[in-house]
C-alpha atoms as a PDB file:
ATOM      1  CA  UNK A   1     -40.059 -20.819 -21.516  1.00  0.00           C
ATOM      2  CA  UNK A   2     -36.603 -21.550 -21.020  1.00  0.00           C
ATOM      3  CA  UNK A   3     -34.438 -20.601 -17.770  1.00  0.00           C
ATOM      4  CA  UNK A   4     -30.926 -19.852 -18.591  1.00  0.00           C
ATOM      5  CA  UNK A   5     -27.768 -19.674 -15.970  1.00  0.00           C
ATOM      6  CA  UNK A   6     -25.416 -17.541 -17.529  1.00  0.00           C
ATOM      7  CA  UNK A   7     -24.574 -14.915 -20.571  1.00  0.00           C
ATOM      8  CA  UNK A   8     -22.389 -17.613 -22.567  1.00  0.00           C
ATOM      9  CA  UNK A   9     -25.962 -19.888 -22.931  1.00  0.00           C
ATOM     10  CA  UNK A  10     -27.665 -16.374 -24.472  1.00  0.00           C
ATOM     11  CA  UNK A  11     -25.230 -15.480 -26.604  1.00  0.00           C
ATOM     12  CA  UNK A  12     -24.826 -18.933 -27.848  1.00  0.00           C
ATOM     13  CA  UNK A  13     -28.537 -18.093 -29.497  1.00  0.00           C
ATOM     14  CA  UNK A  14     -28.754 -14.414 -29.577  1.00  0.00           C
ATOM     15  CA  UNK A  15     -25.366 -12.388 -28.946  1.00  0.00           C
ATOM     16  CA  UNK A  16     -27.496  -9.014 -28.949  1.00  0.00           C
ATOM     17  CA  UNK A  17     -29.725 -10.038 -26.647  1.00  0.00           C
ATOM     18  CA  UNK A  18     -26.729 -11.476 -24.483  1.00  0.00           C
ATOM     19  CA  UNK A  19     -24.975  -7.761 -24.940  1.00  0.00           C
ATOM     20  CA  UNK A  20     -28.292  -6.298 -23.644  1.00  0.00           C
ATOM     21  CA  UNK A  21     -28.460  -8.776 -20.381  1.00  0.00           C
ATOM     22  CA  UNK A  22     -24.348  -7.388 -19.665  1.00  0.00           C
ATOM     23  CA  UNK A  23     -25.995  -4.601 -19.146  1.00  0.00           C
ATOM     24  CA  UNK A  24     -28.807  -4.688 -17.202  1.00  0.00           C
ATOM     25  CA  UNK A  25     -29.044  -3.413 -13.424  1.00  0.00           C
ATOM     26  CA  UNK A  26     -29.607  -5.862 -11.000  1.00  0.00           C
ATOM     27  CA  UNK A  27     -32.117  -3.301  -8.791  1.00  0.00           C
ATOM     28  CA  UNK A  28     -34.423  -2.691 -11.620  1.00  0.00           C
ATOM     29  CA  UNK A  29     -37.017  -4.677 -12.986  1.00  0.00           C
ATOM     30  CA  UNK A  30     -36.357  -5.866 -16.540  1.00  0.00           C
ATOM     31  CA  UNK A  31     -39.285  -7.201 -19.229  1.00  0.00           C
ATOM     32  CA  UNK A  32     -38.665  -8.176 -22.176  1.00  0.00           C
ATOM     33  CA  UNK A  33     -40.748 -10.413 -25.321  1.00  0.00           C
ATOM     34  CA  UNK A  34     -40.670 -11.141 -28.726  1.00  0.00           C
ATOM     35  CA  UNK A  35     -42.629 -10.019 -32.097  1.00  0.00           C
ATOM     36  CA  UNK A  36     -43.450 -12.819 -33.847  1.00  0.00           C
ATOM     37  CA  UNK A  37     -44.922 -12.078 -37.836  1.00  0.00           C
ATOM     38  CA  UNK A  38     -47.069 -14.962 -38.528  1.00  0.00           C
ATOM     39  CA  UNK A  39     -47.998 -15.736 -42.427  1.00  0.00           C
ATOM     40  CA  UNK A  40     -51.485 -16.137 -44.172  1.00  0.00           C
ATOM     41  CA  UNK A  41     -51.322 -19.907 -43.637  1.00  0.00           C
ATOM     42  CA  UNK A  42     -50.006 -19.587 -40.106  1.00  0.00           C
ATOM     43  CA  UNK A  43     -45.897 -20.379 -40.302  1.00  0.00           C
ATOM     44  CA  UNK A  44     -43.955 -18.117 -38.875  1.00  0.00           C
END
């Protein structure tokens, strides 16, 4: 888990998912997580 301070640190790894935080609302709650497809021998 990584903590992040601003947009510019997303978008320097995702820009979607930087686009996405823009536009969330500050009084709602907000969950989010990741699919991850894993192989036969186990590498993702």
């Amino acid at each position: 888990m990584v903590e992040v301070i601003s947009i510019e640190q997303v978008s320097e790894v995702d820009e979607h998912l930087a686009s996405n935080i823009e536009n969330w609302e500050t009084d709602k709650a907000t969950v989010w997580g990741t699919i991850h497809i894993y192989l036969a021998d186990g590498e993702a």
